[in-house]
Protein backbone atom coordinates (compact mmCIF):
# COMPACT_ATOMS: atom_id res chain seq x y z
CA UNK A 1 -2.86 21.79 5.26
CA UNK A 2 -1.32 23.98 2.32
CA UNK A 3 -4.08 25.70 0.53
CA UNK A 4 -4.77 24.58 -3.20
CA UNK A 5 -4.47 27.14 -5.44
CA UNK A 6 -4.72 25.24 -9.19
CA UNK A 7 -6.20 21.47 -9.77
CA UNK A 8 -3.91 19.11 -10.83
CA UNK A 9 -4.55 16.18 -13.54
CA UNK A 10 -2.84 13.55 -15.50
CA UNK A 11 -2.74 13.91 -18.77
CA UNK A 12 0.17 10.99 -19.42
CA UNK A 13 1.13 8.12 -18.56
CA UNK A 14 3.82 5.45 -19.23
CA UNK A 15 5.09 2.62 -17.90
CA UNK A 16 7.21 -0.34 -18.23
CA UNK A 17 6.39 -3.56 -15.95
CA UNK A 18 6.74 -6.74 -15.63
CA UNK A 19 3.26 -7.16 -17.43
CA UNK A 20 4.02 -5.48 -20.27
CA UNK A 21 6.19 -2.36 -21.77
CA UNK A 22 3.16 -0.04 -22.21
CA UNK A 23 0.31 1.28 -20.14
CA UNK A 24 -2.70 -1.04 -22.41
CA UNK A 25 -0.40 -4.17 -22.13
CA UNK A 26 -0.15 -3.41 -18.90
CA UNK A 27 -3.93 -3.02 -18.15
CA UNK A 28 -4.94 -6.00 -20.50
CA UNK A 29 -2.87 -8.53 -18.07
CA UNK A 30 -3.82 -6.83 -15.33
CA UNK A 31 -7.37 -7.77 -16.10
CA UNK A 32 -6.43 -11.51 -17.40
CA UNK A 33 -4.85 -12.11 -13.75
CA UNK A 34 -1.76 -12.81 -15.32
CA UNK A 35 1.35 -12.74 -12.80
CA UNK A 36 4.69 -11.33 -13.86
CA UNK A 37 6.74 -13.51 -11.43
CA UNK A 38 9.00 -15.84 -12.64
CA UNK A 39 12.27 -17.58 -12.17
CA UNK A 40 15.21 -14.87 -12.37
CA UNK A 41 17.08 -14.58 -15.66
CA UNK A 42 19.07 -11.66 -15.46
CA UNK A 43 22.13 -12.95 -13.49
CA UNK A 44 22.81 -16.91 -12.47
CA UNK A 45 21.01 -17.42 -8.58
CA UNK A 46 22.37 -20.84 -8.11
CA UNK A 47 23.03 -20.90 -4.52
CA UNK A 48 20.98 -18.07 -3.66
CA UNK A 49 18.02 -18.91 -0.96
CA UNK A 50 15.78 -17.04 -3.50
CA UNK A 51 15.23 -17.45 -7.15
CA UNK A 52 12.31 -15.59 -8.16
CA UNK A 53 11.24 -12.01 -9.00
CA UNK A 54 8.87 -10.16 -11.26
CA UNK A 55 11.31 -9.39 -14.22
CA UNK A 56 10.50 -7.14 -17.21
CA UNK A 57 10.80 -9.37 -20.36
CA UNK A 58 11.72 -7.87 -23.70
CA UNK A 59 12.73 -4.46 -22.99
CA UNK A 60 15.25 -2.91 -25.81
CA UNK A 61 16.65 0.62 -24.39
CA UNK A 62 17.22 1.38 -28.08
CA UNK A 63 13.51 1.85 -28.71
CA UNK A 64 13.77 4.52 -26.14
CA UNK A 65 17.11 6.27 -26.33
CA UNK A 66 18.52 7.67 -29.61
CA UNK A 67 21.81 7.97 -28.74
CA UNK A 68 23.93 4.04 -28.14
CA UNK A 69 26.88 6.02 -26.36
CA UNK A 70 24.36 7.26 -23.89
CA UNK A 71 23.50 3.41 -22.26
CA UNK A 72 27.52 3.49 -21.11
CA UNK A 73 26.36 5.61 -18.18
CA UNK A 74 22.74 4.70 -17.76
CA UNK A 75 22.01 1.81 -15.71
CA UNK A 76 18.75 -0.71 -15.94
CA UNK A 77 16.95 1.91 -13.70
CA UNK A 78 17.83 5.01 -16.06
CA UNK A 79 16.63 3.05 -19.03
CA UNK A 80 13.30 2.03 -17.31
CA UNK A 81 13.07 5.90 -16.07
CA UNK A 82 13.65 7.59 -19.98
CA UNK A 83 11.70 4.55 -21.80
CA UNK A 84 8.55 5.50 -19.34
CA UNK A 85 9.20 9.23 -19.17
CA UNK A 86 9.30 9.22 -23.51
CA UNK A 87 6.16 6.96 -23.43
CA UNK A 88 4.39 9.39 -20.76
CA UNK A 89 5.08 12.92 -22.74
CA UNK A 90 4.08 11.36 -25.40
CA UNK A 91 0.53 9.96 -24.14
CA UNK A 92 0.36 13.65 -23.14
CA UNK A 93 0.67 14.85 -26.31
CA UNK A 94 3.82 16.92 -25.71
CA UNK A 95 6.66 15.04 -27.89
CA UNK A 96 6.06 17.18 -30.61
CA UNK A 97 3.90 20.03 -29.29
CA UNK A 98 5.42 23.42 -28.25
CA UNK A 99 5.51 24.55 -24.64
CA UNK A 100 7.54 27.04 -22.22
CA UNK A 101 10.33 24.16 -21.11
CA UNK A 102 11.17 26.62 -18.13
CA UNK A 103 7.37 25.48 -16.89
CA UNK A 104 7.88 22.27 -17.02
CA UNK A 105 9.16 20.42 -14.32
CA UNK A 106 10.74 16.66 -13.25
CA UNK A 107 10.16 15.10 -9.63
CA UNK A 108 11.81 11.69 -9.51
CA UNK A 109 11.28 8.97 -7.04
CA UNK A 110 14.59 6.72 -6.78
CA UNK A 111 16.41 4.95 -4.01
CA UNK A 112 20.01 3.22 -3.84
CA UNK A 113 21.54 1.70 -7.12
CA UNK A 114 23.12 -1.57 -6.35
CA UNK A 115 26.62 -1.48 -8.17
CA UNK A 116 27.79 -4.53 -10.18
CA UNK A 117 29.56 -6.52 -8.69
CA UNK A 118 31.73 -7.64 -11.65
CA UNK A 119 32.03 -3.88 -12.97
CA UNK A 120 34.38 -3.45 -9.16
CA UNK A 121 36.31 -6.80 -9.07
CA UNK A 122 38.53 -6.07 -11.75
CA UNK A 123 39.29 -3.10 -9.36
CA UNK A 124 39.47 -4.71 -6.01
CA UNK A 125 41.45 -7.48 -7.41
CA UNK A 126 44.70 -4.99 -8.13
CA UNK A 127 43.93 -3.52 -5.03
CA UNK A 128 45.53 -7.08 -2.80
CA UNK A 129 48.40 -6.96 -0.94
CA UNK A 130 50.99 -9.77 -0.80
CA UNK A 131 48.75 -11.58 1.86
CA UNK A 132 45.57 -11.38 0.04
CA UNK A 133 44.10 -8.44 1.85
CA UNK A 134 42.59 -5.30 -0.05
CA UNK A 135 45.29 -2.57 0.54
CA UNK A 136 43.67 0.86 0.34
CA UNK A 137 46.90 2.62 -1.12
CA UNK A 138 46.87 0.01 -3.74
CA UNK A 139 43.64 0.67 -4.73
CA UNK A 140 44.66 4.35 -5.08
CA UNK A 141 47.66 3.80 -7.39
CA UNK A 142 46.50 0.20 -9.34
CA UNK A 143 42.87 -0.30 -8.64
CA UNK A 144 41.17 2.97 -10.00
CA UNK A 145 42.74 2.47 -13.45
CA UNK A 146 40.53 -0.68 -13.89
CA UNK A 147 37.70 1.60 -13.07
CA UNK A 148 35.30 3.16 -15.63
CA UNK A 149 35.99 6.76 -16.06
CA UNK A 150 32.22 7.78 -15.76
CA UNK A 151 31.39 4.67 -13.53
CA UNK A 152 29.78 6.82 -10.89
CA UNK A 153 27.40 8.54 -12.99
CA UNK A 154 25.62 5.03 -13.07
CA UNK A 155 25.00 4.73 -9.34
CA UNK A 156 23.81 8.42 -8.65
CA UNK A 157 19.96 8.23 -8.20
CA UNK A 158 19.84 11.55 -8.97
CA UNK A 159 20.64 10.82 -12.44
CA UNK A 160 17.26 9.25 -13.56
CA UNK A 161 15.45 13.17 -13.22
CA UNK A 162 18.77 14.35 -14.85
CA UNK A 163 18.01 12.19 -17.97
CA UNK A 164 14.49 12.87 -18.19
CA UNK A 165 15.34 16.25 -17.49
CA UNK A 166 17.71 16.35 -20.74
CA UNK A 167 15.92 14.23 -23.68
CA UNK A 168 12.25 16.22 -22.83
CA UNK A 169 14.15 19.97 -22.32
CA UNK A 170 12.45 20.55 -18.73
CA UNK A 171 14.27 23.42 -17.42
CA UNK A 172 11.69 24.05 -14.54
CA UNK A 173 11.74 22.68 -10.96
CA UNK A 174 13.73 19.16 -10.47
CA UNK A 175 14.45 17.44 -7.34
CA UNK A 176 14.93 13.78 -6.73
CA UNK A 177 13.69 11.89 -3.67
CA UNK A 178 14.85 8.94 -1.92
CA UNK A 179 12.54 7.63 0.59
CA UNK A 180 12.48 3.90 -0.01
CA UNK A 181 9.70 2.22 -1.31
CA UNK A 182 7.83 5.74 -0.76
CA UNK A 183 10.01 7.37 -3.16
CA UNK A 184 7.69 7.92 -6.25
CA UNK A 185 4.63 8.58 -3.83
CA UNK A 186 6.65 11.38 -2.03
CA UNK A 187 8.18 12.36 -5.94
CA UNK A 188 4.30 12.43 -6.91
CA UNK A 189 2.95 14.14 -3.84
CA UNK A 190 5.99 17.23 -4.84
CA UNK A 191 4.74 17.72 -8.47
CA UNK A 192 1.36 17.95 -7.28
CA UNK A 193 1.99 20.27 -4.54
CA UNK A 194 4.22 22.64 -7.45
CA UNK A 195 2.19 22.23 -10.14
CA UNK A 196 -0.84 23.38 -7.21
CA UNK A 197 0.69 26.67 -6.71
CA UNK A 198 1.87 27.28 -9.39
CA UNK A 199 5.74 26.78 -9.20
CA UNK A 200 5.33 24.68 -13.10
CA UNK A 201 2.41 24.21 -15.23
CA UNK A 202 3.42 20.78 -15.93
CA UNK A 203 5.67 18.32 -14.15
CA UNK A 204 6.83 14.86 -14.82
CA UNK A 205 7.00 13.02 -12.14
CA UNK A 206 7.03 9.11 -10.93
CA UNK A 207 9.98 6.37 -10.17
CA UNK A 208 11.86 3.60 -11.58
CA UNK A 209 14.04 0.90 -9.75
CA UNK A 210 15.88 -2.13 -11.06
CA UNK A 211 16.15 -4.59 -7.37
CA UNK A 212 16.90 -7.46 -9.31
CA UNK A 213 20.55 -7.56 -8.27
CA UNK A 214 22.92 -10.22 -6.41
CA UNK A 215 23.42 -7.50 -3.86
CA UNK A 216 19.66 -6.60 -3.33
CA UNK A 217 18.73 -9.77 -3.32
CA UNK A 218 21.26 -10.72 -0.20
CA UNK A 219 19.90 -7.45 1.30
CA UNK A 220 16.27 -8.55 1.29
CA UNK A 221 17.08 -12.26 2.04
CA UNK A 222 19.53 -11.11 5.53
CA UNK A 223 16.48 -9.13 6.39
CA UNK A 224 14.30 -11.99 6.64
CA UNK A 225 11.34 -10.27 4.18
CA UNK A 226 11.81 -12.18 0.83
CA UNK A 227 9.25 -14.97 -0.06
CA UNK A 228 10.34 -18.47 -0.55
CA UNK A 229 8.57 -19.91 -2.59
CA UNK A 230 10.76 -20.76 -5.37
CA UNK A 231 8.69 -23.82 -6.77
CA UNK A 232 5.62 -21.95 -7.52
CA UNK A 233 7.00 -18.09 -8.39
CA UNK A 234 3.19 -17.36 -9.91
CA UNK A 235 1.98 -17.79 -6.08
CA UNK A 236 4.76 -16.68 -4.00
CA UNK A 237 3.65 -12.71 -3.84
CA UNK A 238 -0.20 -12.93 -2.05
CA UNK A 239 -0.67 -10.11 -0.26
CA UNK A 240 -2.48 -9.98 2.79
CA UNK A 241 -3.14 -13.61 2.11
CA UNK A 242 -2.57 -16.22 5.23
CA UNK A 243 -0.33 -18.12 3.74
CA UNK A 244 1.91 -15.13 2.42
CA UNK A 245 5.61 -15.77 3.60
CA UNK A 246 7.42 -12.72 2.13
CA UNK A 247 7.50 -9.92 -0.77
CA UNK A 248 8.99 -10.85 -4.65
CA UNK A 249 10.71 -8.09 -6.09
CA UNK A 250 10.09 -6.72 -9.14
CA UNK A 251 11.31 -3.96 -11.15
CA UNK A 252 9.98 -1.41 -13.94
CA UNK A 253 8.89 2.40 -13.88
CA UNK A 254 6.19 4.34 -14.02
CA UNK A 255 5.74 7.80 -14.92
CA UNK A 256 2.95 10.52 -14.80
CA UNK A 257 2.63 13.88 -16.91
CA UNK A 258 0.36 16.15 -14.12
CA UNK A 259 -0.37 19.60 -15.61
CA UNK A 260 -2.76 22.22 -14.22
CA UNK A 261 -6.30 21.60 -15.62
CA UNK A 262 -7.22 24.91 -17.08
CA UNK A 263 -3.90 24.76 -18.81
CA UNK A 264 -4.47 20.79 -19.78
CA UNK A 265 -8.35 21.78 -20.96
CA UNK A 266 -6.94 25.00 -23.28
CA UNK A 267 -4.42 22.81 -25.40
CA UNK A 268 -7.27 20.10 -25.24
CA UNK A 269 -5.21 17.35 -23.91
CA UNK A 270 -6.92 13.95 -22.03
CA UNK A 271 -7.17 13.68 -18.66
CA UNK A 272 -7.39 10.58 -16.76
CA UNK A 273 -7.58 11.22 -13.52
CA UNK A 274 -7.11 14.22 -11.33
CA UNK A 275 -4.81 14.12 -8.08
CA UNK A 276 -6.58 15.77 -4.90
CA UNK A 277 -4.99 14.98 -2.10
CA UNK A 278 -0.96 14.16 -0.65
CA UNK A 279 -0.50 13.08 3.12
CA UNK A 280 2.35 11.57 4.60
CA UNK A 281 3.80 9.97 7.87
CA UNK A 282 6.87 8.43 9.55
CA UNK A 283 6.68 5.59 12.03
CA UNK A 284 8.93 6.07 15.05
CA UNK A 285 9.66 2.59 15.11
CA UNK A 286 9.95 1.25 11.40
CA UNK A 287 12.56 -1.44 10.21
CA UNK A 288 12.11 -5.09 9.73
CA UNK A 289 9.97 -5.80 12.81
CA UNK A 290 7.95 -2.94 11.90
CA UNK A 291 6.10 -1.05 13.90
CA UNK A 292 4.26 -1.42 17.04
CA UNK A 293 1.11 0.64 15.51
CA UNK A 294 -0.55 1.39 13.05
CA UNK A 295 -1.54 5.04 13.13
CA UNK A 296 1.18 6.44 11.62
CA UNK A 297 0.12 5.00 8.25
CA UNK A 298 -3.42 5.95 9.16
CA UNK A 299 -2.30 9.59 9.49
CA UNK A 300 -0.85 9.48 6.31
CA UNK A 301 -4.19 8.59 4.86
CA UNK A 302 -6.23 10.72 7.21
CA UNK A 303 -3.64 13.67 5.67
CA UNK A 304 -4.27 12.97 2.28
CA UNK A 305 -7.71 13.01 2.38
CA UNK A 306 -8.19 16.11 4.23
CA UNK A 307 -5.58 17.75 1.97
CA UNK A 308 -8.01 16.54 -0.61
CA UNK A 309 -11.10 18.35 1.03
CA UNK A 310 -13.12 15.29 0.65
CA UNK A 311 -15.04 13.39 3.82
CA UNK A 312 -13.85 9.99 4.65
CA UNK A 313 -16.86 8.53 3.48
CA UNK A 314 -16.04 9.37 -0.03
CA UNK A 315 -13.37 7.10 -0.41
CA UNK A 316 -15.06 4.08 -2.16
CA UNK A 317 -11.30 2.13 -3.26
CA UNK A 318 -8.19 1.84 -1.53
CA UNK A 319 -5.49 0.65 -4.04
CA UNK A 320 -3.32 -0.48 -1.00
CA UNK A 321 0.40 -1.21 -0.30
CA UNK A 322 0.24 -4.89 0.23
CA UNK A 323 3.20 -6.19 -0.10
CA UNK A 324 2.84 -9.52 0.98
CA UNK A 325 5.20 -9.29 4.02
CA UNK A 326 3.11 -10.52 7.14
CA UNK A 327 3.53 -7.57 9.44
CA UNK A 328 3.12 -4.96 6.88
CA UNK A 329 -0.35 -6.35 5.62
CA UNK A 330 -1.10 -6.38 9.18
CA UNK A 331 -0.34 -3.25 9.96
CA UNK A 332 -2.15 -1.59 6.60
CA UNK A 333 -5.65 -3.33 7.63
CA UNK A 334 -5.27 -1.96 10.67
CA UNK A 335 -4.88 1.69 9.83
CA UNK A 336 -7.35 1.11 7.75
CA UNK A 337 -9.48 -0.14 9.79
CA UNK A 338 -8.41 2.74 12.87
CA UNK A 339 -9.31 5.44 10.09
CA UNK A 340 -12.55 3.77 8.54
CA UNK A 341 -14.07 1.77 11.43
CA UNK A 342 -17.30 -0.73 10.57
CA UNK A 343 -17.09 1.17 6.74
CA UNK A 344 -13.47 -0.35 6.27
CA UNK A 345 -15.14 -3.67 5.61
CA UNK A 346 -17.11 -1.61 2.98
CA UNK A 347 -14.48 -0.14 0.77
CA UNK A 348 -12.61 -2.93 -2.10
CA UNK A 349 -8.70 -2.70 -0.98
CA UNK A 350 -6.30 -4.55 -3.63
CA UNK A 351 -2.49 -4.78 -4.63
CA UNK A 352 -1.38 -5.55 -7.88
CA UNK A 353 2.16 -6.71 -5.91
CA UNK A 354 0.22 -9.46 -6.42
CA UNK A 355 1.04 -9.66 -10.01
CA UNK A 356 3.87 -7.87 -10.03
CA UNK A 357 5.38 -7.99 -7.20
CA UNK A 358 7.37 -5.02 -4.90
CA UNK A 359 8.48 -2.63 -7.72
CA UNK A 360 10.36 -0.45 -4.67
CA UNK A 361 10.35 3.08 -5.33
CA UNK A 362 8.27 2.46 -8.78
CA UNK A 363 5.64 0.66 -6.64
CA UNK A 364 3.62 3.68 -5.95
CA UNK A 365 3.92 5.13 -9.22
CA UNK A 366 2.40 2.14 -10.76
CA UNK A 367 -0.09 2.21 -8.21
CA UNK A 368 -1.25 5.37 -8.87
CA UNK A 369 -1.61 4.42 -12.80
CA UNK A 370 -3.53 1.81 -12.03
CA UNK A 371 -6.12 4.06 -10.26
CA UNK A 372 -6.57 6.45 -13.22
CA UNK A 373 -6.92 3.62 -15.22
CA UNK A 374 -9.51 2.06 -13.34
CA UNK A 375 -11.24 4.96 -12.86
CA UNK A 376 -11.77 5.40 -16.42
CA UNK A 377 -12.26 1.63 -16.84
CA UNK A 378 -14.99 1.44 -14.33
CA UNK A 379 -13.20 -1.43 -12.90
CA UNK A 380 -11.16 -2.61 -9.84
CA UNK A 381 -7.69 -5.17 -10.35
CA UNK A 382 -7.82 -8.06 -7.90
CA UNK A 383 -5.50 -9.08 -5.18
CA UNK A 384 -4.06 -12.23 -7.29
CA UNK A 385 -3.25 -14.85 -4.87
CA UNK A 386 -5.74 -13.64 -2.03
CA UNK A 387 -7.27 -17.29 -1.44
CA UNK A 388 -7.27 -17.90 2.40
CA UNK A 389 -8.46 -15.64 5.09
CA UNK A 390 -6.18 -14.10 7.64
CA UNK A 391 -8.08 -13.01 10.56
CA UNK A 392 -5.67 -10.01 11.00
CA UNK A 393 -6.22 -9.26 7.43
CA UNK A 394 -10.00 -9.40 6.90
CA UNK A 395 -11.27 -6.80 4.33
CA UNK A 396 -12.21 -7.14 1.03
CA UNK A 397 -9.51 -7.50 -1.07
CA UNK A 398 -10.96 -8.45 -4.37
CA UNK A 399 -10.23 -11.75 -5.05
CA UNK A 400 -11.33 -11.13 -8.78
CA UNK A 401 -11.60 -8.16 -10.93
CA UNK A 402 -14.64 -5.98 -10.05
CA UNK A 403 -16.81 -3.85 -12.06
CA UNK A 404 -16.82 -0.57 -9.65
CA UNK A 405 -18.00 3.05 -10.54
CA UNK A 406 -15.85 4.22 -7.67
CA UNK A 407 -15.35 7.89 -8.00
CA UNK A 408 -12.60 8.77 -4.98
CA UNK A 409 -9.80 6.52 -4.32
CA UNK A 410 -6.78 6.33 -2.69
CA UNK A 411 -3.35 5.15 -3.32
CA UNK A 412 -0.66 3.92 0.30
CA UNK A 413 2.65 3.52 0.10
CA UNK A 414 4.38 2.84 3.05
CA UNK A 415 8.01 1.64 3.35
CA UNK A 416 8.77 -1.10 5.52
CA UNK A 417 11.15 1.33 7.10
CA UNK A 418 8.47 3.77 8.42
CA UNK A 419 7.82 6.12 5.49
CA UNK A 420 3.94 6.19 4.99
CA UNK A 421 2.59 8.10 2.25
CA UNK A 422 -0.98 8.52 0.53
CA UNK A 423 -2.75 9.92 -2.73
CA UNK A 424 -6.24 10.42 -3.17
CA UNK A 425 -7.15 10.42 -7.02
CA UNK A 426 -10.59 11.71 -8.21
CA UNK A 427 -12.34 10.85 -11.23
CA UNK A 428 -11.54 13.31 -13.51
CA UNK A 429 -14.74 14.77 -14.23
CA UNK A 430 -15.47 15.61 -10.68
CA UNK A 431 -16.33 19.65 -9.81
């Protein structure tokens, strides 16, 4: 366990989702039990096994990003990442506010950026021999011309930090991380553990992901983990529900502003939440049949809260992976269970992948956002879609919203691929 030298709190926050553009939006419909899923509109699915996802709706990159030139080489994830990023400084009071840029900092979750399709096929196309096939030397000499000159620069994931990195001056410590659906818990867990010893005094720090793609949608549908339920998209995501048959993706961002709290207290900034504790884990065995234990993702917990210095017993809300893929629900109640014993039936677990389905490497970032917020709410989101018991999944899940003065929770992420990561937030006011 690395010794704690500094506390860590967040003083911003910003997101965009697909329940709203904003971090009250987002709360408001969390509360109302609204779902975000919906029949895809972003690119034509006919054909396509699924049709569904948890879109964001009315987004304008303009609002966001000053410059129009500048969208040429940022992709749907960038735009998500800088719209969040501005909204987050901002909530933190730091837009306009003077501070040493070389101690601020920028930890980015991302993971791959599926290339259009019809921004290469112009390319490929030149690229045919005289029998049809693609012909590498071709596509030296005719089908790089039909490429964009800065085309790459779109598909780097290290490119969402660089953005953030350049519109908010941070000229402290950046690093990117691509672990998956873990990658904003692992970005997260980073700028916690610099901002604790003093490496920044501030870092930004979170993920955005755009999955809603042709390719990412094959992906997820050849891997067997994609829910089907195309004729009711408001029901298809129900994690750790019975009937659940498969995840929805989603896409949006969510970023976080965590600042050491002396330093947050003397410029007199909010605080929502402080962050107390970072554990992680790999499975040995992770992929799509997942695997054969749990523990690993119990570790992960087990980590975080010791890291945290809290017992066990203070944990009174889980704000859990859930996904809505059968063997991943499985396996979280489990660890939970393994770690908790008979009090794991006492602690509220609940997803909002529910509402908004499988935000990949945002997912954990808007997870942890919707602790702080519920910690200063006094109240827990539900599980939307919970409805019929599993007896593999049987914990309470919190079928409705829940008035809770929980003062300790924590937040999983684990990737279906065996990267198992866990934050323990505090309330705020805490000693």
């Amino acid at each position: 366990m690395i010794q704690k030298k500094r506390r860590v709190v967040v003083t911003g926050i910003g997101l965009i989702s697909p329940l709203g553009l904003d971090p009250d939006s987002f709360w408001t419909n969390l509360m109302a039990e609204k779902s975000g899923v919906g029949p895809i509109t972003l690119f034509d699915t006919a054909g396509f096994p699924t049709r569904i996802a948890a879109e964001v709706k009315g987004f304008d990159p303009l609002r966001y990003i000053e410059k129009k030139k500048s969208l040429k080489v940022m992709i749907r994830d960038m735009q998500f990442a800088v719209a969040a990023a501005r909204e987050a400084a901002d909530d933190a009071g730091l837009m306009d506010a003077r501070f040493d840029p070389e101690r601020l900092g920028v930890v980015f979750g991302a993971s791959m950026i599926s290339t259009d399709p019809c921004e290469l096929a112009p390319a490929i196309a030149a690229s045919r021999s005289g029998h049809g096939q693609f012909d590498l030397v071709k596509f030296g000499t005719d089908g790089i011309p039909h490429l964009f000159p800065l085309w790459l620069l779109k598909q780097l994931p290290n490119m969402l930090a660089s953005h953030v990195a350049i519109m908010l001056n941070a000229q402290g410590p950046s690093n990117t991380i691509t672990s998956g659906c873990s990658s904003s818990a692992h970005a997260i867990g980073e700028a916690f553990r610099i901002v604790s010893r003093g490496g920044a005094d501030l870092v930004i720090t979170g993920g955005a992901s755009s999955c809603i793609t042709p390719l990412k949608l094959v992906r997820y549908h050849r891997l067997g983990v994609l829910s089907m339920r195309n004729g009711e998209p408001e029901k298809a995501s129900r994690p750790f529900d019975a009937q659940r048959d498969g995840f929805v993706i989603g896409e949006g961002a969510g970023m976080l502003m965590l600042e050491e709290r002396e330093h947050a207290r003397a410029r007199g900034a909010r605080i929502y939440a402080e962050i107390a504790g970072y554990g992680s884990a790999v499975d040995m065995q992770g992929g799509p049949g997942g695997s054969i234990e749990a523990s690993s993702k119990a570790r992960a917990m087990r980590a975080a809260v010791m890291d945290s210095g809290l017992p066990l017993d203070a944990i009174d809300y889980i704000n859990a992976h859930g996904n809505s893929i059968p063997f991943t629900d499985r396996l979280e109640t489990m660890a939970i269970k393994e770690l908790w014993g008979a009090r794991a039936y006492e602690i509220p677990v609940s997803s909002v992948k529910g509402q908004i389905g499988d935000l990949g490497p945002a997912s954990a970032a808007i997870g942890l956002i919707t602790v702080a917020l519920a910690l200063r709410a006094g109240r827990i989101p539900c599980t939307l879609n919970y409805e019929h018991r599993d007896p593999e999944c049987d914990l309470d899940y919190v079928p409705r919203p829940r008035d809770s003065a929980f003062a300790n929770g924590i937040c999983n992420s684990f990737d279906y691929m065996g990267q198992n990561v866990s934050l323990v937030v505090r309330n705020a006011e805490s000693d």
